[in-house]
N, C-alpha and C. Protein backbone atom coordinates (compact mmCIF):
# COMPACT_ATOMS: atom_id res chain seq x y z
N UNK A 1 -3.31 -10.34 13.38
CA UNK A 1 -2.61 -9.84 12.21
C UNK A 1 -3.37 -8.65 11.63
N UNK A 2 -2.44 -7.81 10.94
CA UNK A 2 -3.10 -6.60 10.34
C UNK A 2 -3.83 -6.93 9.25
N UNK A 3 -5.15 -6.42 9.29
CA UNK A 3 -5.84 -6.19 7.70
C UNK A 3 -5.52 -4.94 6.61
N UNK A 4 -4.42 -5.77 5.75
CA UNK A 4 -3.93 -4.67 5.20
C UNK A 4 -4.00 -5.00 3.67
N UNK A 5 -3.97 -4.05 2.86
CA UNK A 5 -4.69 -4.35 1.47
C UNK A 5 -3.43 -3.15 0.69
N UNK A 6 -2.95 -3.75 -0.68
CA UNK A 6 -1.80 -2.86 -0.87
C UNK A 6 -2.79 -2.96 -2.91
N UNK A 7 -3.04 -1.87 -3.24
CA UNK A 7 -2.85 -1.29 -4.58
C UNK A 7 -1.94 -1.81 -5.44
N UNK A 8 -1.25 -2.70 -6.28
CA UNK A 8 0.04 -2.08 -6.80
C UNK A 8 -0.09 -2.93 -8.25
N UNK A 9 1.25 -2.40 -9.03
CA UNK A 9 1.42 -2.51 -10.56
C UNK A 9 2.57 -3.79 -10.57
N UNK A 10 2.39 -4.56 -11.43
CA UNK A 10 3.67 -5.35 -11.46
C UNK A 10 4.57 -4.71 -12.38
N UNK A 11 6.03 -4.83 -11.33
CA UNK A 11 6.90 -4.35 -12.03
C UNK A 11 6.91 -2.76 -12.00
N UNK A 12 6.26 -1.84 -11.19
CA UNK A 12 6.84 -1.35 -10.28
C UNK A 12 7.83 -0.62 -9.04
N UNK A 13 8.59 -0.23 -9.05
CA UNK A 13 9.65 0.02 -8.03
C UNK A 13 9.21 0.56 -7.33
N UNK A 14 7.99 1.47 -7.23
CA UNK A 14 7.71 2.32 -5.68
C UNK A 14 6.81 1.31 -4.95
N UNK A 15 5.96 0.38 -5.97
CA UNK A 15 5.28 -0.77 -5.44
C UNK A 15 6.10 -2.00 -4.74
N UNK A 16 7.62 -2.19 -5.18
CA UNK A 16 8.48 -3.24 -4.76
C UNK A 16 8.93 -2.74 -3.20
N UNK A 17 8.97 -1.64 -3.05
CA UNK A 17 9.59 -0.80 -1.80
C UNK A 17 8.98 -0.97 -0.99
N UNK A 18 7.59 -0.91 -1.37
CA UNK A 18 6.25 -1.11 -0.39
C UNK A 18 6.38 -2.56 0.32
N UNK A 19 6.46 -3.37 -0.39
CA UNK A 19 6.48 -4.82 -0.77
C UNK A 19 7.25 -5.02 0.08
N UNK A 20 8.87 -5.02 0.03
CA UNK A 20 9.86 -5.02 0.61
C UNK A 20 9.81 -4.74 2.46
N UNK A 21 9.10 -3.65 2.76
CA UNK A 21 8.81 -3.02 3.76
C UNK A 21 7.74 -3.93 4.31
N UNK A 22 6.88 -4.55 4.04
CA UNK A 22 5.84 -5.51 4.64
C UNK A 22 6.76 -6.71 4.88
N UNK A 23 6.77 -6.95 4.18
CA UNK A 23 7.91 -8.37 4.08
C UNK A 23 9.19 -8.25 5.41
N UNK A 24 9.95 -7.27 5.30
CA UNK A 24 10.71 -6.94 6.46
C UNK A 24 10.01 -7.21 7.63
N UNK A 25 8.99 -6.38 8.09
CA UNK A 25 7.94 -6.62 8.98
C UNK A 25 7.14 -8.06 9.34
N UNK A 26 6.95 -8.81 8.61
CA UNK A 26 6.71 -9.89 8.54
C UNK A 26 4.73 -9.60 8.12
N UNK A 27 4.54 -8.91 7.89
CA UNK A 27 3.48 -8.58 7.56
C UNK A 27 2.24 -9.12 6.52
N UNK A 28 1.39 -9.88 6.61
CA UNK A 28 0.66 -10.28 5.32
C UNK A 28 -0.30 -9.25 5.00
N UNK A 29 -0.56 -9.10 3.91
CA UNK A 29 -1.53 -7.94 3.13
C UNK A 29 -2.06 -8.66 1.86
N UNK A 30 -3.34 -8.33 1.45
CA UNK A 30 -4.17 -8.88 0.35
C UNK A 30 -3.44 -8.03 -0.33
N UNK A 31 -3.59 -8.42 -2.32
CA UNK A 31 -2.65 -7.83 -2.81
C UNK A 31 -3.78 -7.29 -3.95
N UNK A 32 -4.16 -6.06 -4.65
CA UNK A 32 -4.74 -5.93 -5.73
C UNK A 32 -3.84 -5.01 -6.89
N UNK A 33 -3.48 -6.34 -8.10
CA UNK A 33 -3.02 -6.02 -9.35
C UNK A 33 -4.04 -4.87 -10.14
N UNK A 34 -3.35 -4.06 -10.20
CA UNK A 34 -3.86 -2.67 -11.29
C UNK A 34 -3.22 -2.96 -12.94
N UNK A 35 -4.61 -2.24 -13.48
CA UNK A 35 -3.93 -2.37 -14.91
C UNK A 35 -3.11 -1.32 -14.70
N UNK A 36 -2.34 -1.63 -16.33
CA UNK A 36 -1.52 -0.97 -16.41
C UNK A 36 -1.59 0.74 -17.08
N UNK A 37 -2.88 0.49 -17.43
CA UNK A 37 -3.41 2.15 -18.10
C UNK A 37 -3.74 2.94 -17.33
N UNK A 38 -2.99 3.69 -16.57
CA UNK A 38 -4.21 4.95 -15.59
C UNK A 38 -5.54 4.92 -15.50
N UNK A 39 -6.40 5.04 -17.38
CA UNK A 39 -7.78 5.39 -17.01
C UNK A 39 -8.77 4.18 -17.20
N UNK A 40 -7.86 3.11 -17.08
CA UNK A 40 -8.66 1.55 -16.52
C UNK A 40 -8.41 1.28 -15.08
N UNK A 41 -7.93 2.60 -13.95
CA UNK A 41 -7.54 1.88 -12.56
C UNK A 41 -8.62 2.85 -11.70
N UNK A 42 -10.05 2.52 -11.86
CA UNK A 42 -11.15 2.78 -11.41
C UNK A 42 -11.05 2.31 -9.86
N UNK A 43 -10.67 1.62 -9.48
CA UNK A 43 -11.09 0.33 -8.24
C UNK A 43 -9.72 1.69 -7.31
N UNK A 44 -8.56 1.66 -7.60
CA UNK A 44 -7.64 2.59 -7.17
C UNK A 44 -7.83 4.54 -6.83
N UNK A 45 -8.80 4.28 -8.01
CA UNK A 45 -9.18 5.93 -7.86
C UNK A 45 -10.16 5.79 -6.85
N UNK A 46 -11.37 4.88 -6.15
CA UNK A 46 -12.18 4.98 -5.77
C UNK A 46 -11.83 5.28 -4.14
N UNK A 47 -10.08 4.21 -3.75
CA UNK A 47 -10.10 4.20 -2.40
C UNK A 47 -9.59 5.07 -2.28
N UNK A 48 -8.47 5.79 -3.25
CA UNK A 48 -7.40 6.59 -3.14
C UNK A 48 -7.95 8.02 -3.52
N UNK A 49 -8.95 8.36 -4.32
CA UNK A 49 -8.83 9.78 -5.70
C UNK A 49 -7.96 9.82 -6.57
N UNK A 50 -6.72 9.05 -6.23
CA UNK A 50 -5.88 9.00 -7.66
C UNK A 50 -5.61 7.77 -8.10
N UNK A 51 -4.77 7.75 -9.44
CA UNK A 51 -4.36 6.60 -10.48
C UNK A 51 -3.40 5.91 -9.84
N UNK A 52 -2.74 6.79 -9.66
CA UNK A 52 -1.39 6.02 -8.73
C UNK A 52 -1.42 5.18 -7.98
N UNK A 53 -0.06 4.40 -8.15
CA UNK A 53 0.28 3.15 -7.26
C UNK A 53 1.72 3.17 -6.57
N UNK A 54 1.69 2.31 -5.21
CA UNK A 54 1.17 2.04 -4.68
C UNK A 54 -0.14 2.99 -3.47
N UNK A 55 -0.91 2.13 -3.27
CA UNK A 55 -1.86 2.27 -2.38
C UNK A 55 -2.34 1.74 -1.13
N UNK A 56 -2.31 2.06 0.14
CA UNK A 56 -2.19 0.88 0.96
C UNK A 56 -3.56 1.72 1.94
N UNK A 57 -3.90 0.16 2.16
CA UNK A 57 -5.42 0.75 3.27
C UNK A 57 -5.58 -0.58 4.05
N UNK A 58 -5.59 0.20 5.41
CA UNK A 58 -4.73 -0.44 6.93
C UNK A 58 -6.67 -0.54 7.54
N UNK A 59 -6.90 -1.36 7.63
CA UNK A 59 -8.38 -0.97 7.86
C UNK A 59 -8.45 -1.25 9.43
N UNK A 60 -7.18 -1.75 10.03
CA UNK A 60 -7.83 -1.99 11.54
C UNK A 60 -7.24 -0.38 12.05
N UNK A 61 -6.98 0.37 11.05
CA UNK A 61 -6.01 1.72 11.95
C UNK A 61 -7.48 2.74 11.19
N UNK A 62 -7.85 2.45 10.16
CA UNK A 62 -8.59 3.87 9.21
C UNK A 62 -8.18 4.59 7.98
N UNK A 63 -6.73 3.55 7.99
CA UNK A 63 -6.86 4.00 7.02
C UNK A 63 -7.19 3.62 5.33
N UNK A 64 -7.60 4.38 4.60
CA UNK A 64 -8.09 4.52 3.62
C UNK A 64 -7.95 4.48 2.32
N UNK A 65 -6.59 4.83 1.91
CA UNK A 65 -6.12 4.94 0.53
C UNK A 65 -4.63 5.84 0.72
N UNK A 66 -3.89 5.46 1.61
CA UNK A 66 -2.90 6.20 1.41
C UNK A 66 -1.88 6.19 0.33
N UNK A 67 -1.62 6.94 -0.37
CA UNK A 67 -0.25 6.46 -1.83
C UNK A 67 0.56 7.17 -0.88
N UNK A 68 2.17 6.92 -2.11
CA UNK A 68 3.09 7.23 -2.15
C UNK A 68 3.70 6.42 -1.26
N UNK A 69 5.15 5.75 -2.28
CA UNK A 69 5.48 4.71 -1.29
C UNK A 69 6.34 5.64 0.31
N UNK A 70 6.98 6.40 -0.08
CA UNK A 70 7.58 7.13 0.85
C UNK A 70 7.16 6.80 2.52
N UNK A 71 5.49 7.64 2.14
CA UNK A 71 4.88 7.57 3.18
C UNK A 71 4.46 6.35 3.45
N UNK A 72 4.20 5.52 2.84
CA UNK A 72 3.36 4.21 3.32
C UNK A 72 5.08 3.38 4.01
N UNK A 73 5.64 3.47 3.84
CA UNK A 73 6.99 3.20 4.34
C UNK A 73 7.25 3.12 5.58
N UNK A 74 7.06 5.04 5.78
CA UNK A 74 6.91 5.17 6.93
C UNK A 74 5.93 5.29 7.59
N UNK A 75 5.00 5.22 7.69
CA UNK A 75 3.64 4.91 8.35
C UNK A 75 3.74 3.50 8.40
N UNK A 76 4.39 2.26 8.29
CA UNK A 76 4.58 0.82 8.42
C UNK A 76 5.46 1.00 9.36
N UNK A 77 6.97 1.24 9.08
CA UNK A 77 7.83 1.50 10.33
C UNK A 77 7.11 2.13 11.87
N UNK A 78 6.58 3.42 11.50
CA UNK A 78 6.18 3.75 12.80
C UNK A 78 4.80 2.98 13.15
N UNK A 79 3.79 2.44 12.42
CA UNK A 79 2.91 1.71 13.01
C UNK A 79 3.18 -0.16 13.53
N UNK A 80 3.61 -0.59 12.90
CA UNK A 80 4.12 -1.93 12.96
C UNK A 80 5.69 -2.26 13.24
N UNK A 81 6.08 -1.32 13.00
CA UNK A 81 7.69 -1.47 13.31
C UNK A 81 8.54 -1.28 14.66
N UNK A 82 10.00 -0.69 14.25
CA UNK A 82 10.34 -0.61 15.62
C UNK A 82 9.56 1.04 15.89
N UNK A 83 9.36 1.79 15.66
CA UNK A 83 8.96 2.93 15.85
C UNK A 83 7.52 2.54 16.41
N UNK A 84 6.88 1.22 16.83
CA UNK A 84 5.60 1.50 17.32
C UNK A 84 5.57 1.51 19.06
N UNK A 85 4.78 1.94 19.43
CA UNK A 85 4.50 2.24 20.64
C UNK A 85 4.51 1.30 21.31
């Protein structure tokens, strides 16, 4: 199974998408709740550089702190999905 670790805010929608997208996949991921203030989400800025959520870091691939659900979307589809090799 993947070691995968997801950033996110409850309540959320770019974090639910994320969510949604693992879940499709059948995917388990450790989950870390962010406050809700930008300049209390220290632990998020550290993997990522930014405040923002979601955050996902794939540690058996390298990666690191990727945001934006968009991309973490698709970087799931094409790594774990039908798009993988």
């Amino acid at each position: 199974m993947p070691d995968l670790e997801l950033y996110e805010l409850s309540g959320c929608p770019y974090c639910a998408k994320v969510k949604k997208k693992l879940d499709e996949l059948g995917l388990d991921y450790e989950s870390h709740m962010v406050p809700r203030s930008h300049s209390d989400r220290t632990e998020v800025k550290e993997v990522s550089g930014q405040t923002g959520v979601p955050v996902l870091i794939d540690n058996d691939n390298g990666v690191e702190g990727m945001p934006e659900s968009d991309d973490i979307v698709a970087y799931l589809e094409e790594t774990y999905g039908d798009g993988a090799a």
